[in-house]
C-alpha atoms as a PDB file:
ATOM      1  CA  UNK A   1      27.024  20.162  17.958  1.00  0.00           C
ATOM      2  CA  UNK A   2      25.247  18.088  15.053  1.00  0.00           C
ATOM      3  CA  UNK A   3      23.102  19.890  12.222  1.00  0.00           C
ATOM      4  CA  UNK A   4      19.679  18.883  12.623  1.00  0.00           C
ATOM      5  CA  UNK A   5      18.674  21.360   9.363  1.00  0.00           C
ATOM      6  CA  UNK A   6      18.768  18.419   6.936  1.00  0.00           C
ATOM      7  CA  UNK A   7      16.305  16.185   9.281  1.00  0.00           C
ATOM      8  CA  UNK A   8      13.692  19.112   9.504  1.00  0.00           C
ATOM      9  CA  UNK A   9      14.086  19.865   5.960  1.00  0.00           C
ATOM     10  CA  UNK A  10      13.063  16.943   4.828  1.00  0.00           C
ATOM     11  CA  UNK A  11      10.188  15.989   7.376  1.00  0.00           C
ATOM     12  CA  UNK A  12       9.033  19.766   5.448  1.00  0.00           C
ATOM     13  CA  UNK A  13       8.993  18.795   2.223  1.00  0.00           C
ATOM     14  CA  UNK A  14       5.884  18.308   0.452  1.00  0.00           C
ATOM     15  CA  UNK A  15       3.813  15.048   0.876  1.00  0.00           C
ATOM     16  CA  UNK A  16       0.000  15.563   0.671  1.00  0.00           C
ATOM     17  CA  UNK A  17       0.216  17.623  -2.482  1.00  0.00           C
ATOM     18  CA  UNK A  18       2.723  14.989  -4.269  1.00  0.00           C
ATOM     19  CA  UNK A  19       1.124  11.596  -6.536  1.00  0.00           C
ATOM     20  CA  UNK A  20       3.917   9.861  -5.031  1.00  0.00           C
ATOM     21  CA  UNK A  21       3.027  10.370  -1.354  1.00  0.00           C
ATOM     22  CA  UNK A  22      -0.875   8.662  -2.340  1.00  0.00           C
ATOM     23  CA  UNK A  23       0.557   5.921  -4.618  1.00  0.00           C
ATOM     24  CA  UNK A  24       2.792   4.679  -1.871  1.00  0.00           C
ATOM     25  CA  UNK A  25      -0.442   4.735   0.969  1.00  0.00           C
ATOM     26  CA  UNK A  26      -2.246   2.827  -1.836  1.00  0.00           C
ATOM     27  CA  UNK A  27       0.046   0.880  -2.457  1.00  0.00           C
ATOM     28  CA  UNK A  28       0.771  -0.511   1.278  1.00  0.00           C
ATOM     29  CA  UNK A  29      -2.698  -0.462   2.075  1.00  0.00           C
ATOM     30  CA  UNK A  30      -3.759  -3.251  -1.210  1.00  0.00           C
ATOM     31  CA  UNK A  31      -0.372  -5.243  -0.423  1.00  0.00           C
ATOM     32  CA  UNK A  32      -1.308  -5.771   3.634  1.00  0.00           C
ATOM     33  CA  UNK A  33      -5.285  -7.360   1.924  1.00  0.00           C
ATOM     34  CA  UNK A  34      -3.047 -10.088   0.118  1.00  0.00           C
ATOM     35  CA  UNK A  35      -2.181 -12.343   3.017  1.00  0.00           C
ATOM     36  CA  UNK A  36      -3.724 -12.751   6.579  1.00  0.00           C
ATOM     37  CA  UNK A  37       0.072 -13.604   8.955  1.00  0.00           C
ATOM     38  CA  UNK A  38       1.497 -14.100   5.908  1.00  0.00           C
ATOM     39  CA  UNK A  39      -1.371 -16.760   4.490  1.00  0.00           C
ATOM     40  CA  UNK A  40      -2.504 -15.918   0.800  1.00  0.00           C
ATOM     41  CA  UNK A  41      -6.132 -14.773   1.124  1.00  0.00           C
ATOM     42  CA  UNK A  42      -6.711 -17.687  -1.613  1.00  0.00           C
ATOM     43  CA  UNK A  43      -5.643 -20.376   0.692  1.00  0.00           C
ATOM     44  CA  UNK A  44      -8.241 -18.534   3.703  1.00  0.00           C
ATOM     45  CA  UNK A  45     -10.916 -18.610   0.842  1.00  0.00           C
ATOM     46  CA  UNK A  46     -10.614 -21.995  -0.380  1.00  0.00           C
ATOM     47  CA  UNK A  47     -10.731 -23.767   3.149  1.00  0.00           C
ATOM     48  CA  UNK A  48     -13.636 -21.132   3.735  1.00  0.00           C
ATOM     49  CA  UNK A  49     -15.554 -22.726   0.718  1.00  0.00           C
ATOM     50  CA  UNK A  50     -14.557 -25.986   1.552  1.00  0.00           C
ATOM     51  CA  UNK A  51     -16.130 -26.041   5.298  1.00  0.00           C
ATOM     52  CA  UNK A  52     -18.913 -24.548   3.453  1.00  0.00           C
ATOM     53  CA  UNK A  53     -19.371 -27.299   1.298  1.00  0.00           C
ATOM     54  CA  UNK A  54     -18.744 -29.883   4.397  1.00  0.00           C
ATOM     55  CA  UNK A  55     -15.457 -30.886   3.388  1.00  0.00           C
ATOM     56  CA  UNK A  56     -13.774 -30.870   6.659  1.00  0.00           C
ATOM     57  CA  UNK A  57     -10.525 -32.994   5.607  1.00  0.00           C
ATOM     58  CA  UNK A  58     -10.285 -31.525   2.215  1.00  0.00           C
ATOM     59  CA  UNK A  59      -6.832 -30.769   0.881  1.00  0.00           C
ATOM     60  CA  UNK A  60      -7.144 -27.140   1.196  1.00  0.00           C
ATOM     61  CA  UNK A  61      -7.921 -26.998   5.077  1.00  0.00           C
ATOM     62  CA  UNK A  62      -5.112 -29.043   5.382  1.00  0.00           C
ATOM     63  CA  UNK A  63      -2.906 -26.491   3.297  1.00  0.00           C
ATOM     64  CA  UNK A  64      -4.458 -23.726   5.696  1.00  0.00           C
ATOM     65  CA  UNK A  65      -2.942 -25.499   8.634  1.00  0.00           C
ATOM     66  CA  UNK A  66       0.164 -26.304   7.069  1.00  0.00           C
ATOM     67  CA  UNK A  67       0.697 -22.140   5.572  1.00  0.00           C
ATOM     68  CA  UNK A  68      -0.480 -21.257   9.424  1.00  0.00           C
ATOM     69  CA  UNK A  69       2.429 -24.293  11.023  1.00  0.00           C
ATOM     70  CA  UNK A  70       5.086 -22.598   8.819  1.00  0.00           C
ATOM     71  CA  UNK A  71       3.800 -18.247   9.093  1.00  0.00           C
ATOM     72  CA  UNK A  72       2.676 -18.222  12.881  1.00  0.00           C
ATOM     73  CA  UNK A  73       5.988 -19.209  14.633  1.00  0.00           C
ATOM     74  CA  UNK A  74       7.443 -15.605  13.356  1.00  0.00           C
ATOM     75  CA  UNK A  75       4.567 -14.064  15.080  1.00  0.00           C
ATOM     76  CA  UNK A  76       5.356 -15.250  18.207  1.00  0.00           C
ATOM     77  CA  UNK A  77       6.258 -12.024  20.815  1.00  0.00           C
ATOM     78  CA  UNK A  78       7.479 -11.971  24.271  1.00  0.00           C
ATOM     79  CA  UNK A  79       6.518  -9.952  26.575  1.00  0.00           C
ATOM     80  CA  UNK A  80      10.122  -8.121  26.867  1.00  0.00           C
ATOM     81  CA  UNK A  81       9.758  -8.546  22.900  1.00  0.00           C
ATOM     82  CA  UNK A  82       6.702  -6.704  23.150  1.00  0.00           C
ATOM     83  CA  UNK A  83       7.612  -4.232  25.847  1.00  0.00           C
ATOM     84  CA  UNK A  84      10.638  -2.783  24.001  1.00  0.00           C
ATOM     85  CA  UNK A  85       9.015  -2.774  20.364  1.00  0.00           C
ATOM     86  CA  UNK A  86       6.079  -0.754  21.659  1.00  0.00           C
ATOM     87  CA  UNK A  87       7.651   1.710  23.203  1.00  0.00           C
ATOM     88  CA  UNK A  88      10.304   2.074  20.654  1.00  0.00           C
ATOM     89  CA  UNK A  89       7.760   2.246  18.591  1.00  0.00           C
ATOM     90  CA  UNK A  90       5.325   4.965  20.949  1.00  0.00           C
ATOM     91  CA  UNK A  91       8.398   6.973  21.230  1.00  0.00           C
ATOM     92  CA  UNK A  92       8.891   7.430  17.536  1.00  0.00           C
ATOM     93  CA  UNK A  93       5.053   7.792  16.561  1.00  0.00           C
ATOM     94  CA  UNK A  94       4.713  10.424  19.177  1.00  0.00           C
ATOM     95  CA  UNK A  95       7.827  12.761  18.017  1.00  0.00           C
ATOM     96  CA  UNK A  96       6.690  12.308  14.445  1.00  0.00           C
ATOM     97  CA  UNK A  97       3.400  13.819  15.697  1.00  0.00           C
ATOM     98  CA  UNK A  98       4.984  16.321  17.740  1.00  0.00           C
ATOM     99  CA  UNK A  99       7.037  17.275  14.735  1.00  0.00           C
ATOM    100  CA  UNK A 100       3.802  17.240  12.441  1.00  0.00           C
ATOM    101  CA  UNK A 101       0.955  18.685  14.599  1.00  0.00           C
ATOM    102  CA  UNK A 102       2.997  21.265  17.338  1.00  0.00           C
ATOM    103  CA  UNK A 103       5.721  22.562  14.458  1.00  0.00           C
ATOM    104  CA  UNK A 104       3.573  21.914  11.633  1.00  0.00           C
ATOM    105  CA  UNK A 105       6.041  19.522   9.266  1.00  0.00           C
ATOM    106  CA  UNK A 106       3.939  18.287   6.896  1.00  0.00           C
ATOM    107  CA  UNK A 107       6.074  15.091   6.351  1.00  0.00           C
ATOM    108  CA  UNK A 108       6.148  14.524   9.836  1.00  0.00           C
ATOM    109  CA  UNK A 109       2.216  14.528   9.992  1.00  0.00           C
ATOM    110  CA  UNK A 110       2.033  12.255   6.465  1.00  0.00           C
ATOM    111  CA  UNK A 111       4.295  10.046   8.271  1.00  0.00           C
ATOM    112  CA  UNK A 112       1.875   9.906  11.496  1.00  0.00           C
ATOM    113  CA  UNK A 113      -1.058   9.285   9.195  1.00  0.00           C
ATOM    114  CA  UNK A 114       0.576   6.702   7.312  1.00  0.00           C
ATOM    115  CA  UNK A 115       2.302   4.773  10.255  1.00  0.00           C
ATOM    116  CA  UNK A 116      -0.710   5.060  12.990  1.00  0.00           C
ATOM    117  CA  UNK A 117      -2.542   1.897  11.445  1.00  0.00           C
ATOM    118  CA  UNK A 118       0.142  -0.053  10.771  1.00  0.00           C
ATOM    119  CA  UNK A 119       1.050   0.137  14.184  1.00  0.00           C
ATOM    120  CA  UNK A 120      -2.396  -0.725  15.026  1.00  0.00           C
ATOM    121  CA  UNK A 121      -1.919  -3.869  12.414  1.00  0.00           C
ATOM    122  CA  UNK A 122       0.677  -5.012  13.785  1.00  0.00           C
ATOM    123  CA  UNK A 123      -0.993  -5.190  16.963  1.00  0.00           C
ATOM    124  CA  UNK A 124      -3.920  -7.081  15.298  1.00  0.00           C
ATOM    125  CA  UNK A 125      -1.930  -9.684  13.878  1.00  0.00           C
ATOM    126  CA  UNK A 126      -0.156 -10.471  17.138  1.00  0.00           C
ATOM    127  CA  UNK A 127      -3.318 -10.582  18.651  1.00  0.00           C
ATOM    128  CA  UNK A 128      -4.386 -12.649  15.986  1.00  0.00           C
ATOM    129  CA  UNK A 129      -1.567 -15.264  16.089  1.00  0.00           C
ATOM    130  CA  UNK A 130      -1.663 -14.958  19.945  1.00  0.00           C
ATOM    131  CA  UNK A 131      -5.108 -16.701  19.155  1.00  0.00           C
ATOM    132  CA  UNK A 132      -4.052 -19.400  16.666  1.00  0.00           C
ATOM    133  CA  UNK A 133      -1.160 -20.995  18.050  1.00  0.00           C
ATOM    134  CA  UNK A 134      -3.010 -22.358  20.973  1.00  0.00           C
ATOM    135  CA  UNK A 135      -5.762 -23.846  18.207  1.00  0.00           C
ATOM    136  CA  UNK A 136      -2.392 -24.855  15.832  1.00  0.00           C
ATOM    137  CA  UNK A 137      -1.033 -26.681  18.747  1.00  0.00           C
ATOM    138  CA  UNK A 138      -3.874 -28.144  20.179  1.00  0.00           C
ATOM    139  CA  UNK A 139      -4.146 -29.799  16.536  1.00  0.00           C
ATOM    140  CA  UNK A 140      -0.896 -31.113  16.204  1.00  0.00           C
ATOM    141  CA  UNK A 141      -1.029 -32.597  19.868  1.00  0.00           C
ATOM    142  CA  UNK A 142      -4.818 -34.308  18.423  1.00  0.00           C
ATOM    143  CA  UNK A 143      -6.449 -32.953  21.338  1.00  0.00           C
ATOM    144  CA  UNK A 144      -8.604 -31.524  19.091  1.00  0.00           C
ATOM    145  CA  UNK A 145     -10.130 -32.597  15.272  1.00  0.00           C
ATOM    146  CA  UNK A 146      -8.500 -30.893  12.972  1.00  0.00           C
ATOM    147  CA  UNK A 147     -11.972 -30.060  11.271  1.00  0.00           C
ATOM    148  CA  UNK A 148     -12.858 -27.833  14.187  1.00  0.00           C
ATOM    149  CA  UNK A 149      -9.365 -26.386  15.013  1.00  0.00           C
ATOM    150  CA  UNK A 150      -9.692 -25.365  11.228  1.00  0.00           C
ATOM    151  CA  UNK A 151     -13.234 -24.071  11.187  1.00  0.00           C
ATOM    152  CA  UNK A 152     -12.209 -21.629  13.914  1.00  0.00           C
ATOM    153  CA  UNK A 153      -8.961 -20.586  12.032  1.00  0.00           C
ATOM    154  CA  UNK A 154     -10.862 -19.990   8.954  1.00  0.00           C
ATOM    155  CA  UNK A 155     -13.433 -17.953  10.900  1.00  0.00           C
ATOM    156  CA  UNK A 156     -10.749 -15.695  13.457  1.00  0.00           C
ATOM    157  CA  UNK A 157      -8.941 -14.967   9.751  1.00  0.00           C
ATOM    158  CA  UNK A 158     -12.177 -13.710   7.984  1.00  0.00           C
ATOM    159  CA  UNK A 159     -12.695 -11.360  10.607  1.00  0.00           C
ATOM    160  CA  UNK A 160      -9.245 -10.212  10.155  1.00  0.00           C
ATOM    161  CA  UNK A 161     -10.103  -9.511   6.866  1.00  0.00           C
ATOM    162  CA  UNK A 162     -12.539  -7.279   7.706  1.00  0.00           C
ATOM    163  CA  UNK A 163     -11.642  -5.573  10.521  1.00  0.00           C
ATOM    164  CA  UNK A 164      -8.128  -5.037   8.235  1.00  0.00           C
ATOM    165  CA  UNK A 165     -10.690  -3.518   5.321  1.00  0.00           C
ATOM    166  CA  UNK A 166     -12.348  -1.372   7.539  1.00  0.00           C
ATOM    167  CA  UNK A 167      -8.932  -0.019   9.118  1.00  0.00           C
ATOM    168  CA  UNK A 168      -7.852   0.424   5.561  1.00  0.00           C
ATOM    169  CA  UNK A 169     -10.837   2.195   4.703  1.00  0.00           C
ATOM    170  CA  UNK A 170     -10.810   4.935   8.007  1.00  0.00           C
ATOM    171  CA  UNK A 171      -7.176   5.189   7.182  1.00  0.00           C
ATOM    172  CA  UNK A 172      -7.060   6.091   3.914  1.00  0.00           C
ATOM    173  CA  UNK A 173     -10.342   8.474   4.835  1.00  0.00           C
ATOM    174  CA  UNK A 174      -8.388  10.438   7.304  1.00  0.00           C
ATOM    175  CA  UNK A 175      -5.049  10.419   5.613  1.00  0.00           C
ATOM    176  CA  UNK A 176      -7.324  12.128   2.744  1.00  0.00           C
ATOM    177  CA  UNK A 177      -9.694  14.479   4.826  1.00  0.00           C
ATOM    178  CA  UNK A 178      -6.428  16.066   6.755  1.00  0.00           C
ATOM    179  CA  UNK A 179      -4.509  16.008   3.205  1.00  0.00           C
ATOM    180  CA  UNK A 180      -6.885  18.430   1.611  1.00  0.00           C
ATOM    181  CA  UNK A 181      -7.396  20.341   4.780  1.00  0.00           C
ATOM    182  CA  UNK A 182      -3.689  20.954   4.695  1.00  0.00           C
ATOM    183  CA  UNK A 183      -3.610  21.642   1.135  1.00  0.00           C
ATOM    184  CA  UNK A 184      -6.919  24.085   1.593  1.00  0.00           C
ATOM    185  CA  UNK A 185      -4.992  25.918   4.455  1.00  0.00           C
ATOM    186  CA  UNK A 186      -1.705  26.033   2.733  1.00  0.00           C
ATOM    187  CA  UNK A 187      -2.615  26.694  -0.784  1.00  0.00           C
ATOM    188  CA  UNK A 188       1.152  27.057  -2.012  1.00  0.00           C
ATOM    189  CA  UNK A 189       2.662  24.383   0.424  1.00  0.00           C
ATOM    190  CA  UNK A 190       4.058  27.032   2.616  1.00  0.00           C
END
């Protein structure tokens, strides 16, 4: 019969109370606002301004399209791909939150918080490179001007951005709020 003690000892050690715990959902939160599928926010910024500025062919649209030819192709999901990573990835969310919320682990319920919306970004970049490869390809094929395939690029990517930052934002809220509910109600981590 195996020991399962040393799993549910450590999903019950401290998490909301520790620095350690809030430096690493800082942390992964600012690294995901670097990049957009793996794109430096620079490059999405300078073919931004130059579109703005009516630049069109400018070097750095190009270098958008050429970052988005080399990042998107390891975006690219199957449907079995996707079948098996989402549930794989349901099943494992959902004990974690069975372990945090029903048995009251508070490392299993950190974990929850912290996973949830990168789940969800995940999600939102596949969707998000679901909806560039067509434009990449349609490019490279010169069924459409590059100008335009790159205008839309530059504008599906910004509202990435955003809809990244505001995820970010309710995140971090949440992960907090519950954090110093659970400290409130359990004053000496017990």
């Amino acid at each position: 019969m195996p020991q399962f003690d040393g799993v549910i000892s450590f999903l019950d050690s401290r998490s909301f109370g520790t620095i350690w715990f809030w430096l690493v959902v800082i942390g992964m939160w600012s690294a995901t606002g670097r990049s957009v599928l793996g794109v430096p926010t620079e490059v999405v910024s300078r073919a931004h301004r130059a579109q703005k500025a009516g630049e069109a062919e400018h070097a750095s649209v190009i270098a958008l399209l050429d970052w988005l030819s080399l990042t998107l192709p390891r975006w690219r999901l199957g449907p079995h791909e996707g079948a098996a990573f989402l549930g794989v990835t349901a099943f494992l969310l959902t004990s974690l939150a069975v372990f945090g919320f029903r048995y009251g682990l508070e490392m299993a319920q950190a974990l929850t918080f912290l996973l949830t919306p990168f789940l969800i970004l995940f999600w939102l970049r596949v969707r998000l490179a679901g909806n560039l490869i067509p434009l990449l390809d349609e490019a490279e094929r010169g069924d459409r001007p590059v100008a335009s395939v790159a205008a839309e690029a530059v504008r599906l990517m910004i509202r990435h951005r955003r809809i990244v930052t505001m995820l970010a934002a309710a995140a971090v809220a949440v992960t907090a709020l519950w954090g110093t509910l659970w400290g409130l109600m359990h004053p000496n981590g017990l």
